[in-house]
C-alpha atoms as a PDB file:
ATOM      1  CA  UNK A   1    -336.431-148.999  32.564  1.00  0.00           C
ATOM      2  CA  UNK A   2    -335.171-152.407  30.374  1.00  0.00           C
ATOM      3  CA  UNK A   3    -337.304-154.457  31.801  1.00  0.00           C
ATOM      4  CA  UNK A   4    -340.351-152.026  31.668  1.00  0.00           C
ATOM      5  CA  UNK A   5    -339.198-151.019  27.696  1.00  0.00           C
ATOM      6  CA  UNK A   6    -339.434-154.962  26.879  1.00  0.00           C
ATOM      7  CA  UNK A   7    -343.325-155.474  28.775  1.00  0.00           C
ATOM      8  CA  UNK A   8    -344.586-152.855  26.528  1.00  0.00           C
ATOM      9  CA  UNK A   9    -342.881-154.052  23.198  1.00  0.00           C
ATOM     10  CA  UNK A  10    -343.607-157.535  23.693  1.00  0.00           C
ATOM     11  CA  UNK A  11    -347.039-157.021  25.227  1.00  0.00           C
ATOM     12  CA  UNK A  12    -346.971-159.718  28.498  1.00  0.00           C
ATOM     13  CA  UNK A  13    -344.752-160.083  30.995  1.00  0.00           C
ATOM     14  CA  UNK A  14    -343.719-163.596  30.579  1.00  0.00           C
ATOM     15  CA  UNK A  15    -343.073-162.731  26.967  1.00  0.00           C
ATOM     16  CA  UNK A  16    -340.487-160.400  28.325  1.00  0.00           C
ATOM     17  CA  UNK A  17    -339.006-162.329  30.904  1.00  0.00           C
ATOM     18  CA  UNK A  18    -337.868-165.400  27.665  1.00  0.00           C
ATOM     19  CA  UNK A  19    -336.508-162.129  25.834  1.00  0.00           C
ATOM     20  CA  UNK A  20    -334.643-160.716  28.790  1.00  0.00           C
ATOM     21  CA  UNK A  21    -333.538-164.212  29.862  1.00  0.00           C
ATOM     22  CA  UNK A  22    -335.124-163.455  32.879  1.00  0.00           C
ATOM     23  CA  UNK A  23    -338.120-165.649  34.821  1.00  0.00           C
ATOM     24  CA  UNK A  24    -341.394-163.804  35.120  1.00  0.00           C
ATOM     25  CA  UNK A  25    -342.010-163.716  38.287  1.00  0.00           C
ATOM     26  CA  UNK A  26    -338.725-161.654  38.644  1.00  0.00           C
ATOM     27  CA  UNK A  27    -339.808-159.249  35.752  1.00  0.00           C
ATOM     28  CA  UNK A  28    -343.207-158.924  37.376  1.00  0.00           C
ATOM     29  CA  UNK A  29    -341.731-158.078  41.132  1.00  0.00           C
ATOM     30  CA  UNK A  30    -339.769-155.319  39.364  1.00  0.00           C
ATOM     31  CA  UNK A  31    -342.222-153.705  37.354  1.00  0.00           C
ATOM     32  CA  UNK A  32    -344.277-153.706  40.183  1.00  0.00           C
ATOM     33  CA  UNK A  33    -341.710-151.893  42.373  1.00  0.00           C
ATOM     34  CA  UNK A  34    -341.155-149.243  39.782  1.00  0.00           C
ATOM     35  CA  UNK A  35    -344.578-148.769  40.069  1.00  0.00           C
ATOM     36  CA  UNK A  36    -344.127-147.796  43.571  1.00  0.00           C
ATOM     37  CA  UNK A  37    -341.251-146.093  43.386  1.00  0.00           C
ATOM     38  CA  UNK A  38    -343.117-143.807  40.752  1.00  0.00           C
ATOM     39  CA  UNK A  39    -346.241-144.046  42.550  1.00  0.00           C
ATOM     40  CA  UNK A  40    -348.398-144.630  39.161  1.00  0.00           C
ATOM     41  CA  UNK A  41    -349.548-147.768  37.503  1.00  0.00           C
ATOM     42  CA  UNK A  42    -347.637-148.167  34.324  1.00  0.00           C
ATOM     43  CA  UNK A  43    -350.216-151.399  33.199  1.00  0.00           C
ATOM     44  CA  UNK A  44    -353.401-152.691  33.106  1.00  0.00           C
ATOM     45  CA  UNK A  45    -353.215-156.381  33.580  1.00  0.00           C
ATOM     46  CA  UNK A  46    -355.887-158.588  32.942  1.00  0.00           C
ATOM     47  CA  UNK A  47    -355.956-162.415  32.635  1.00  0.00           C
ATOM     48  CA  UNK A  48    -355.869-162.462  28.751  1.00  0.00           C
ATOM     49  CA  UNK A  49    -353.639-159.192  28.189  1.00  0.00           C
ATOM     50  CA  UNK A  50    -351.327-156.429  29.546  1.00  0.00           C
ATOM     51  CA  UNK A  51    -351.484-153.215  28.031  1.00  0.00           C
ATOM     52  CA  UNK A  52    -350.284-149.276  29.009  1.00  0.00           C
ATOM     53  CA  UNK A  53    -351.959-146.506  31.164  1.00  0.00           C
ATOM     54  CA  UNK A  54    -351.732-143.112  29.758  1.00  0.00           C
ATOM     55  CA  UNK A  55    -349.273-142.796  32.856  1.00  0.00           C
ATOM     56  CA  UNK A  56    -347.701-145.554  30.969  1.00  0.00           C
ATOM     57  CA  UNK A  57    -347.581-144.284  27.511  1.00  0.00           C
ATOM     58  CA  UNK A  58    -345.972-140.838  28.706  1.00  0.00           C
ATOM     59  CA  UNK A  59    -343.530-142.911  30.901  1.00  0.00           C
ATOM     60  CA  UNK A  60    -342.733-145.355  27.505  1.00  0.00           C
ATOM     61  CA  UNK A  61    -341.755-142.008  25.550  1.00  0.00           C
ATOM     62  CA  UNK A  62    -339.641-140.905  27.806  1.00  0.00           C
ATOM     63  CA  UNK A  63    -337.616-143.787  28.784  1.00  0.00           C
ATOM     64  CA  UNK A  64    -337.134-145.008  24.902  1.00  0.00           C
ATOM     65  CA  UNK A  65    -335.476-141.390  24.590  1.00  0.00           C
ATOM     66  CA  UNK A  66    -333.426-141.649  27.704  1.00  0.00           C
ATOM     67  CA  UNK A  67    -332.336-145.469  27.160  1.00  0.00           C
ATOM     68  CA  UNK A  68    -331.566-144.085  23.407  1.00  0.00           C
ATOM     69  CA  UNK A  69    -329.539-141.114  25.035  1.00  0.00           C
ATOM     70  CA  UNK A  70    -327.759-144.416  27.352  1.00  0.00           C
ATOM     71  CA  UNK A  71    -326.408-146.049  24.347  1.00  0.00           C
ATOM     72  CA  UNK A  72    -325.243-143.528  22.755  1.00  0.00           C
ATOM     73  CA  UNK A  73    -323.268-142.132  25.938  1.00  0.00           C
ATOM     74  CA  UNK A  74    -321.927-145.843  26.399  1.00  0.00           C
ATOM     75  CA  UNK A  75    -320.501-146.457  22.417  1.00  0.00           C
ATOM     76  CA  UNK A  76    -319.128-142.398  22.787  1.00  0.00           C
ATOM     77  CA  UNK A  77    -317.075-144.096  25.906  1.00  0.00           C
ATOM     78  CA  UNK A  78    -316.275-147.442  24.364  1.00  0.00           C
ATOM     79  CA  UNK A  79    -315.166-145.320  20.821  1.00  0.00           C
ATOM     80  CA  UNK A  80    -312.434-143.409  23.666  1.00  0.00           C
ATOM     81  CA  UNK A  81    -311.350-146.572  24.750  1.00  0.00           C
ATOM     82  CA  UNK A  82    -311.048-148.375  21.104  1.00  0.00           C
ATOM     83  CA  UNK A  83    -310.206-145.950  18.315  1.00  0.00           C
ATOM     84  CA  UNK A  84    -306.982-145.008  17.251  1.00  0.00           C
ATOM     85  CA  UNK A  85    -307.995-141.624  17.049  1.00  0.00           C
ATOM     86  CA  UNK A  86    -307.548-138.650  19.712  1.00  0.00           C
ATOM     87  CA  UNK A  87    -305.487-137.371  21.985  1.00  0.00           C
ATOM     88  CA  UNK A  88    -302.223-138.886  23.910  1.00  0.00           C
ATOM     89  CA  UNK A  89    -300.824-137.421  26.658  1.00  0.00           C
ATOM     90  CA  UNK A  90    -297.501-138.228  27.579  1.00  0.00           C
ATOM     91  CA  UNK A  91    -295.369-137.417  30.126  1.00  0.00           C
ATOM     92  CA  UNK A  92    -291.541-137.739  30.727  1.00  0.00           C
ATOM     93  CA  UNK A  93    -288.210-136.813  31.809  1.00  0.00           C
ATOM     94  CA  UNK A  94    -285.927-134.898  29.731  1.00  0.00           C
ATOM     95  CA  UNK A  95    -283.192-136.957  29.077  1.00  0.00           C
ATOM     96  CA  UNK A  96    -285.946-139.149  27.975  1.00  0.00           C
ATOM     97  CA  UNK A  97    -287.945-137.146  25.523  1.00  0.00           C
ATOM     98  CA  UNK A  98    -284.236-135.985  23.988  1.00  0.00           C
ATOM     99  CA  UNK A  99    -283.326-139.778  23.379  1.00  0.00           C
ATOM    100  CA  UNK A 100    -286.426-142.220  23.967  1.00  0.00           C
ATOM    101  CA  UNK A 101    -289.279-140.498  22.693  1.00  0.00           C
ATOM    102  CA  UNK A 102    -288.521-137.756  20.114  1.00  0.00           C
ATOM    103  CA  UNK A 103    -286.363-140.795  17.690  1.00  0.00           C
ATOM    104  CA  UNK A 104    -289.789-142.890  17.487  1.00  0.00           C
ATOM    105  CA  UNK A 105    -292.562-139.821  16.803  1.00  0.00           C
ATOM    106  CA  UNK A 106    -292.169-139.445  13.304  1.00  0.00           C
ATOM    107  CA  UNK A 107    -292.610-143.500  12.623  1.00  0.00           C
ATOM    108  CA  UNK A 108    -295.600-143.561  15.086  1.00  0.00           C
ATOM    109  CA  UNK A 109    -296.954-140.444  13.332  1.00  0.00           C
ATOM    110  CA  UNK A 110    -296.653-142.697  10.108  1.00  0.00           C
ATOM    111  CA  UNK A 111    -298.430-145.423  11.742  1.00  0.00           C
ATOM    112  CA  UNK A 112    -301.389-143.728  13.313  1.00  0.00           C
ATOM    113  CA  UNK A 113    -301.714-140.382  12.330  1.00  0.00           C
ATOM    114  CA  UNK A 114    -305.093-139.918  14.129  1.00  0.00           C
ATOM    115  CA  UNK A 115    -303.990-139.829  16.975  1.00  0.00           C
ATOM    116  CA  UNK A 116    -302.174-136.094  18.535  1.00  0.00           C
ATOM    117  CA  UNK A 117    -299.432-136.647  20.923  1.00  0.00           C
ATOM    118  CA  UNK A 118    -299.503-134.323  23.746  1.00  0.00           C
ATOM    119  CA  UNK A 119    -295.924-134.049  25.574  1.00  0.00           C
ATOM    120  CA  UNK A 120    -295.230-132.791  28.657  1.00  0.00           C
ATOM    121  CA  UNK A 121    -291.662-132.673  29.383  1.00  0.00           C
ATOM    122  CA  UNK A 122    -290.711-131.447  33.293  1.00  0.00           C
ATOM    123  CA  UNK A 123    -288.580-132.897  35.668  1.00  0.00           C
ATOM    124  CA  UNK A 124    -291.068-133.974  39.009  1.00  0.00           C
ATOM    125  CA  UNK A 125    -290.116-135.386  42.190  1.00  0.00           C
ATOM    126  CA  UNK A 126    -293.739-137.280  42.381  1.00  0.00           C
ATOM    127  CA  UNK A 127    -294.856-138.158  39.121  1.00  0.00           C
ATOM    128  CA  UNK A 128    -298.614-137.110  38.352  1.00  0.00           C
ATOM    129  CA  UNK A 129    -299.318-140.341  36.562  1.00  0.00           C
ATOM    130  CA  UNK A 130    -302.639-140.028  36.923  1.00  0.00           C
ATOM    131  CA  UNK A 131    -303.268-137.134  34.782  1.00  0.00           C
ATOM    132  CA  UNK A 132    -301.254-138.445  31.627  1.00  0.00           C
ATOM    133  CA  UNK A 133    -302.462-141.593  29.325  1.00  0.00           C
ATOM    134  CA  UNK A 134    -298.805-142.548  29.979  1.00  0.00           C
ATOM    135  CA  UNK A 135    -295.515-141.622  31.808  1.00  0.00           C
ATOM    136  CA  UNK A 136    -292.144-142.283  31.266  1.00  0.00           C
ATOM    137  CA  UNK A 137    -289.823-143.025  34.287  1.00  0.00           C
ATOM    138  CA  UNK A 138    -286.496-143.840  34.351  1.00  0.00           C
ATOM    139  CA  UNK A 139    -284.948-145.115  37.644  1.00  0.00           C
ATOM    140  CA  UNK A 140    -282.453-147.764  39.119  1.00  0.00           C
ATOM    141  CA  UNK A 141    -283.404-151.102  37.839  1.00  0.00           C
ATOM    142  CA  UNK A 142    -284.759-152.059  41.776  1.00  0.00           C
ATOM    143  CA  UNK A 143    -287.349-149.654  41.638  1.00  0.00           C
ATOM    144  CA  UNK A 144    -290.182-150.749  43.925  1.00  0.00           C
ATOM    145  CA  UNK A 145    -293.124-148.334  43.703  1.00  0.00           C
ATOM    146  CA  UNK A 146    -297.105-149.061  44.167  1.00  0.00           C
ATOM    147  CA  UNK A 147    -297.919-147.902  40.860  1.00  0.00           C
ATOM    148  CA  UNK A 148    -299.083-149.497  37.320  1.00  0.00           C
ATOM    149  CA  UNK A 149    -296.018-149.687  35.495  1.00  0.00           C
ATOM    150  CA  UNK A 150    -294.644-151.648  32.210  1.00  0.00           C
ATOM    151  CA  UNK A 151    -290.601-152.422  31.951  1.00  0.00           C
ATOM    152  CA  UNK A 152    -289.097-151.023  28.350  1.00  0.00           C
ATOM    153  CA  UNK A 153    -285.568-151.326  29.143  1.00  0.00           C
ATOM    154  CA  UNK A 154    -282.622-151.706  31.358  1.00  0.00           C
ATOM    155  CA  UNK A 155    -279.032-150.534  30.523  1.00  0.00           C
ATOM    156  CA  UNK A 156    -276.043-150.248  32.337  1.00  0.00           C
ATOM    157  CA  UNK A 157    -274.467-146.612  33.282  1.00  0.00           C
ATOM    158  CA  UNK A 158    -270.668-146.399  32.343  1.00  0.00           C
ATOM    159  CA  UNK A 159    -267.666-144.344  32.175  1.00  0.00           C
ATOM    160  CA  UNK A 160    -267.055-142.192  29.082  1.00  0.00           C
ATOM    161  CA  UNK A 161    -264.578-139.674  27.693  1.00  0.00           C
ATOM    162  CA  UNK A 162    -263.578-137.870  24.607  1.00  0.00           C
ATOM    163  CA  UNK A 163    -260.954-139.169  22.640  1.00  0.00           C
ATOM    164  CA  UNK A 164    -259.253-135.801  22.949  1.00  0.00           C
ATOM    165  CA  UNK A 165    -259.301-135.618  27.242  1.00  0.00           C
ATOM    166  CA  UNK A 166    -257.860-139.235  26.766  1.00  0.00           C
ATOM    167  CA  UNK A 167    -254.785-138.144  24.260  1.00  0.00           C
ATOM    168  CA  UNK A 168    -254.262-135.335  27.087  1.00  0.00           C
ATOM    169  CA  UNK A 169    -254.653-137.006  30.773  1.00  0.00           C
ATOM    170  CA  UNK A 170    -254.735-140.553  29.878  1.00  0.00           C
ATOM    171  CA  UNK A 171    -256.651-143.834  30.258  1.00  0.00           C
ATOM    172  CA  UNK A 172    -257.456-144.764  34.177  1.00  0.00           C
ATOM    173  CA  UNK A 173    -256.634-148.101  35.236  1.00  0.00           C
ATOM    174  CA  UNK A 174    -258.345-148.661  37.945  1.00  0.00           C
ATOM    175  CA  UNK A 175    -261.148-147.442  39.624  1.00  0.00           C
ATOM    176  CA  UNK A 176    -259.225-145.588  42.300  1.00  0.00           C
ATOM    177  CA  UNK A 177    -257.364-143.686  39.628  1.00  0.00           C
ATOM    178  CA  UNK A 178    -260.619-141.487  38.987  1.00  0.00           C
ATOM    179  CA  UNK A 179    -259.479-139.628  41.879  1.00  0.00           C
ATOM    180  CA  UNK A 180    -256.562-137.714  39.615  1.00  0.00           C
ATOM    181  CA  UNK A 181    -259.153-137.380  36.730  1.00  0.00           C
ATOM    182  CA  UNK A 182    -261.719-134.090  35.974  1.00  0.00           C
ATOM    183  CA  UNK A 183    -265.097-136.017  37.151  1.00  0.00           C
ATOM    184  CA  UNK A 184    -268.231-134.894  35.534  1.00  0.00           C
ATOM    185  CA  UNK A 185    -271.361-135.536  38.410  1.00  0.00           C
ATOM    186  CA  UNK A 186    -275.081-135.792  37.593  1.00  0.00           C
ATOM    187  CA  UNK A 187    -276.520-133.931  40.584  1.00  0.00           C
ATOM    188  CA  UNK A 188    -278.961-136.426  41.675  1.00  0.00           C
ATOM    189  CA  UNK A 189    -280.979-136.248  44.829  1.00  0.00           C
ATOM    190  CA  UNK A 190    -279.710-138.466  47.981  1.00  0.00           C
ATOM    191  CA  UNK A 191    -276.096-139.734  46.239  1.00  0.00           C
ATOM    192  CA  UNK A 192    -273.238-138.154  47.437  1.00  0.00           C
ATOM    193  CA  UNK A 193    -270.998-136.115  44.689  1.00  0.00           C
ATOM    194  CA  UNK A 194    -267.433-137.376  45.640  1.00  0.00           C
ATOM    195  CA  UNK A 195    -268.241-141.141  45.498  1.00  0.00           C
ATOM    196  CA  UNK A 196    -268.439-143.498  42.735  1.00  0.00           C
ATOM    197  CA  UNK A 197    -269.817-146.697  43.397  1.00  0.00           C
ATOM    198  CA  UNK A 198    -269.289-149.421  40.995  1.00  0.00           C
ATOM    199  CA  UNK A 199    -268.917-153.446  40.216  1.00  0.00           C
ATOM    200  CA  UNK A 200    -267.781-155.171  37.416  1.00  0.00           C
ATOM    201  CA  UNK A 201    -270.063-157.985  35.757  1.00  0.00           C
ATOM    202  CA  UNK A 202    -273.428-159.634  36.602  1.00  0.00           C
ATOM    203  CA  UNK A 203    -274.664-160.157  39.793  1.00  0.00           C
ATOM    204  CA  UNK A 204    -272.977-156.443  41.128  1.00  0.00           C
ATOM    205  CA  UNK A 205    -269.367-158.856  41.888  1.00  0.00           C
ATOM    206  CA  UNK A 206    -266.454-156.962  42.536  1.00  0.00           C
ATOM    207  CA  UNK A 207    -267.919-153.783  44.182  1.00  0.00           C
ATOM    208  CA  UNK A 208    -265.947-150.907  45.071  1.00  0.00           C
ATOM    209  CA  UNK A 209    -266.275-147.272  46.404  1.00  0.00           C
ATOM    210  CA  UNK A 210    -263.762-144.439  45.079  1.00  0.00           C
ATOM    211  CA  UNK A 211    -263.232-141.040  46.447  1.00  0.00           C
ATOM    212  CA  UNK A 212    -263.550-138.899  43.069  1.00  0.00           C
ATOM    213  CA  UNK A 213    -264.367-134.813  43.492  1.00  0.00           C
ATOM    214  CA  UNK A 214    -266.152-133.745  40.695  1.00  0.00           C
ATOM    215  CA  UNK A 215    -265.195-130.263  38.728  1.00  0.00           C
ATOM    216  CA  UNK A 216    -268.493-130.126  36.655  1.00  0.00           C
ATOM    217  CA  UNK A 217    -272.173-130.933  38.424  1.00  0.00           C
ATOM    218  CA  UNK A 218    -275.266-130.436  36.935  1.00  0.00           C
ATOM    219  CA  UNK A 219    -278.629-131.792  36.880  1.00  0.00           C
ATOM    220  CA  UNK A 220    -279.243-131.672  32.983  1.00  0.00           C
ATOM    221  CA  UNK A 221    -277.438-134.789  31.134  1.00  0.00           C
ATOM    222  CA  UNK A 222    -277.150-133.153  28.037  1.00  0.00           C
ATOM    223  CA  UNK A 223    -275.236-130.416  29.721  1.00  0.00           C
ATOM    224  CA  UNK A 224    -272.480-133.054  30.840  1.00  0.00           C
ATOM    225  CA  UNK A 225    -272.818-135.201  27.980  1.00  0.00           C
ATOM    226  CA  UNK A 226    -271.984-131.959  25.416  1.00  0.00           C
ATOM    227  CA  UNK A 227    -269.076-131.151  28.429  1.00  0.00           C
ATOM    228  CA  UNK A 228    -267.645-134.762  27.890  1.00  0.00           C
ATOM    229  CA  UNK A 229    -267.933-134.296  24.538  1.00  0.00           C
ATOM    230  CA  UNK A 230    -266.119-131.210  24.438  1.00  0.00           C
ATOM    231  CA  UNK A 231    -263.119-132.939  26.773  1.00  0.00           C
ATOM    232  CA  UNK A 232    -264.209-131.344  29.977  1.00  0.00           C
ATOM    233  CA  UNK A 233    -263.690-134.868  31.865  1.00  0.00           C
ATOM    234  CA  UNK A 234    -264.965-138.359  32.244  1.00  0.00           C
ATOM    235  CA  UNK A 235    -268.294-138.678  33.419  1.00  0.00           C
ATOM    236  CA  UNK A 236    -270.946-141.550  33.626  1.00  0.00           C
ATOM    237  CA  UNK A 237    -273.908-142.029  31.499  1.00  0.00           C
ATOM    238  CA  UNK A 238    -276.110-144.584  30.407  1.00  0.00           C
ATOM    239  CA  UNK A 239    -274.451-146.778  27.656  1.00  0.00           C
ATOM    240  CA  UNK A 240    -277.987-146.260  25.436  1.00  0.00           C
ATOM    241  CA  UNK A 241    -277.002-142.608  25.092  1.00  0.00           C
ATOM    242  CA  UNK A 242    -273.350-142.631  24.511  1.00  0.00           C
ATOM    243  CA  UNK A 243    -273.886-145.446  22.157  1.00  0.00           C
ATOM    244  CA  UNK A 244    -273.844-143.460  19.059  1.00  0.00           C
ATOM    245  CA  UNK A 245    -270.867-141.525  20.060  1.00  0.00           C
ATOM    246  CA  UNK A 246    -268.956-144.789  21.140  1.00  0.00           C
ATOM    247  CA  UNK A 247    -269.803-146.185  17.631  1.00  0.00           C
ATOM    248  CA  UNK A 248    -268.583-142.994  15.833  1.00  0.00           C
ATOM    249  CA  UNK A 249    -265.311-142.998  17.643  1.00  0.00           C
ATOM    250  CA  UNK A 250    -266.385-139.633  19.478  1.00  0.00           C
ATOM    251  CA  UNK A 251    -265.610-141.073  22.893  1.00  0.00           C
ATOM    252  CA  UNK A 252    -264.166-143.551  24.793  1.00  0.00           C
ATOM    253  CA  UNK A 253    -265.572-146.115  27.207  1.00  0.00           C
ATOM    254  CA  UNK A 254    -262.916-145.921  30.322  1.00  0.00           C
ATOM    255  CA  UNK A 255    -262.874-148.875  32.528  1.00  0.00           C
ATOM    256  CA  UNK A 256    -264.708-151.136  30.978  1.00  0.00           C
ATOM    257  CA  UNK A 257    -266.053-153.859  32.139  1.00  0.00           C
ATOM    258  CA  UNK A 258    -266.847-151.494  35.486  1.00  0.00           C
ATOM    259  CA  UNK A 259    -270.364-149.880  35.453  1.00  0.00           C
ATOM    260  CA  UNK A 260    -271.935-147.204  37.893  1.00  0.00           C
ATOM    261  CA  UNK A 261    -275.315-148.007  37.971  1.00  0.00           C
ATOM    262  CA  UNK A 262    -277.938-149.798  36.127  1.00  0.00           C
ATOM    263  CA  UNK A 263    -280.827-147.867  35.286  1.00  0.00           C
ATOM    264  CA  UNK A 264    -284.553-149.416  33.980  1.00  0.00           C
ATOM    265  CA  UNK A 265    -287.327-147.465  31.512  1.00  0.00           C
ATOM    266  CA  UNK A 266    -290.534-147.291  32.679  1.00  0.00           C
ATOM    267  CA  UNK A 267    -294.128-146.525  31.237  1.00  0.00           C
ATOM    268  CA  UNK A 268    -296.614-145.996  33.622  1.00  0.00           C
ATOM    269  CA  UNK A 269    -300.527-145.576  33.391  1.00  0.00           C
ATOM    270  CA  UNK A 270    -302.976-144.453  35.478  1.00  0.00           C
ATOM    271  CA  UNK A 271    -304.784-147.565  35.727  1.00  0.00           C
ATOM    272  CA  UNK A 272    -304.628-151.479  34.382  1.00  0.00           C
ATOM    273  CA  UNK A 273    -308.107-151.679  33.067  1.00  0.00           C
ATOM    274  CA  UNK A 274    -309.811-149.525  30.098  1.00  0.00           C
ATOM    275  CA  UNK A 275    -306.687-148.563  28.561  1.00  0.00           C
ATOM    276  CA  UNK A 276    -307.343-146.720  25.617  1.00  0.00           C
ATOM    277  CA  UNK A 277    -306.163-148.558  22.566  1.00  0.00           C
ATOM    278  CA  UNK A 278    -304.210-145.558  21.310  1.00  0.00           C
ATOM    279  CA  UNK A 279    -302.358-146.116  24.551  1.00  0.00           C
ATOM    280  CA  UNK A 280    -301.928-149.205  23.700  1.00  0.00           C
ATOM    281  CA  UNK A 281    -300.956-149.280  20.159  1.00  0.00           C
ATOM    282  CA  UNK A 282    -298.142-146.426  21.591  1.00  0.00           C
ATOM    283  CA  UNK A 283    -296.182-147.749  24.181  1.00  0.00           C
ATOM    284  CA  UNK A 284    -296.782-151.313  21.804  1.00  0.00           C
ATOM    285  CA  UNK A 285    -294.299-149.281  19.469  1.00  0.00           C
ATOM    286  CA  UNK A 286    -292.192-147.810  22.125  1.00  0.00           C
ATOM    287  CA  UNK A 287    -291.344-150.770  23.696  1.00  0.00           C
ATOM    288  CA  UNK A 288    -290.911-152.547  20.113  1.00  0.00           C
ATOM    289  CA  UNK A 289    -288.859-149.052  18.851  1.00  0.00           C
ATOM    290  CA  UNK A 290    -286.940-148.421  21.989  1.00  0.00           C
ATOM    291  CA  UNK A 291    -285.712-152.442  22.177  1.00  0.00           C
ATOM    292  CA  UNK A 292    -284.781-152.532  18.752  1.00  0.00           C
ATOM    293  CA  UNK A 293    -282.501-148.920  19.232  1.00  0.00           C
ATOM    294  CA  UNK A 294    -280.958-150.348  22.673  1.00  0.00           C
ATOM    295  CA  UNK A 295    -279.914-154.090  20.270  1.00  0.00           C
ATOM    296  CA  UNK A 296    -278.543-151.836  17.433  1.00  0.00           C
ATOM    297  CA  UNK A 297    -276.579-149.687  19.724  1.00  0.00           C
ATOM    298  CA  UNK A 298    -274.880-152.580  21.956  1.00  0.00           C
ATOM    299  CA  UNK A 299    -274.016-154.063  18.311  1.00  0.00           C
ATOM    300  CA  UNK A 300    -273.050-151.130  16.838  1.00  0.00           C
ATOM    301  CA  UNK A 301    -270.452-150.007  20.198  1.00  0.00           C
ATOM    302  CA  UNK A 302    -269.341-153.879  20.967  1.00  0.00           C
ATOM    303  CA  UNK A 303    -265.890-153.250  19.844  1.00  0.00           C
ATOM    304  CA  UNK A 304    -265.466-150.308  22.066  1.00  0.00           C
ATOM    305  CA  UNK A 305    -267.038-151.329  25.418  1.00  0.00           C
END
């Protein structure tokens, strides 16, 4: 429809083929099988001139209006894919949205307020990354999965209690001491609830397993971190959460240098190409945001852990 939109404009085929960059004979072979496929002549061709049959002049109205309609459809796309205006649909965990995502909204609303955040917050054993501009995952830093996914952070998971369950039980020493301690468990699928696993410094050296029943298990982190808070036991969390509360001289870091985990941040999209720049500019920030919170917290806790 191009090719047949440039003949009639520029009157000749070979005229056509130097605007189209094309040769003429290749202009001339397709013309002439659109022609067939239509089963009209669309020109009359003579040796000095080329001009339109009335088949042709209908056809020419038409196709200006459709190829008009064509743009138009392709800058709507392209504006979806470019402008920092619309809709953003996010999706994460709850521990997440609590302490990763809800801190930076208000300074990305600043930012960019044309573009609405949509959150959906919900717990999913399969993530449906492909119907959200971007999800949030948070797993063990060797997470392995076939799916398009960025790195924000890693942090390690470690051992807190109140200052007040300290004053009345006492510090543990060593690992194995967790055993005469109120544990705290995060009910997570496929670990078993009366073992700890931990290691002290990089490279996972010095691993050990202790035997530690737990008194309080739940499945919601804010549940055990308002527990620990509240001196219900010791439990283990990731040091970007209990940061604050480290800092503040709310709780206590117990066995430090041992860690029970390391955990990674993830933001995952649906696909690698035609991201939308408001996906862009977003997890741009989050990643700048969240890096910046996780610096300011190790600083601010580095005298207690």
């Amino acid at each position: 429809m191009r090719i047949f939109e440039q003949v009639a404009t520029e009157g000749g085929f070979a005229a056509a083929a130097r605007a189209l960059h094309l040769s003429p004979p290749v202009v001339t072979r397709l013309i002439a099988e659109l022609e067939t496929q239509l089963g009209t002549r669309l020109f009359q061709r003579t040796t000095r001139r080329v001009t339109l049959t009335e088949a042709g002049e209908a056809y020419l109205a038409r196709v200006r209006q459709i190829l008009q309609d064509v743009a138009e459809a392709d800058a709507m796309a392209s504006a979806h894919t470019q402008a920092l205006a619309g809709r953003l649909r996010v999706h994460t965990q709850p521990v997440l949205a609590s302490y990763v995502l809800a801190p930076l909204l208000s300074g990305f609303r600043q930012c960019h307020p044309g573009i609405v955040i949509d959150i959906d917050v919900e717990t999913y054993t399969d993530s449906p990354i492909e119907n959200y501009d971007i999800t949030l995952l948070g797993a063990d830093v060797g997470f392995d999965a076939d799916i398009v996914a960025r790195k924000v952070i890693e942090s390690d998971v470690v051992l807190v209690a109140s200052r007040g369950y300290v004053a009345r039980k006492g510090q543990p020493e060593i690992p194995e001491d967790l055993s005469k301690h109120e544990c705290l468990r995060l009910n997570k699928a496929g670990e078993a609830l009366n073992i700890w696993r931990m290691w002290r410094g990089p490279g996972r050296a010095d691993q050990t397993q202790v035997n530690a029943e737990p008194v309080l298990i739940a499945n919601h982190t804010d549940t055990l971190l308002r527990a620990t808070l509240d001196g219900a036991g010791i439990t283990s969390i990731s040091l970007d959460i209990v940061a604050p509360y480290l800092a503040r001289g709310e709780m206590v870091r117990v066995l430090s240098p041992w860690v029970t985990g390391r955990l990674a941040m993830y933001a995952a999209m649906p696909s690698r190409k035609f991201i939308p720049q408001r996906s862009q500019v977003f997890l741009d920030y989050l990643v700048e945001h969240t890096r910046q919170q996780h610096n300011k917290a190790l600083e601010a806790c580095a005298f207690v852990v």
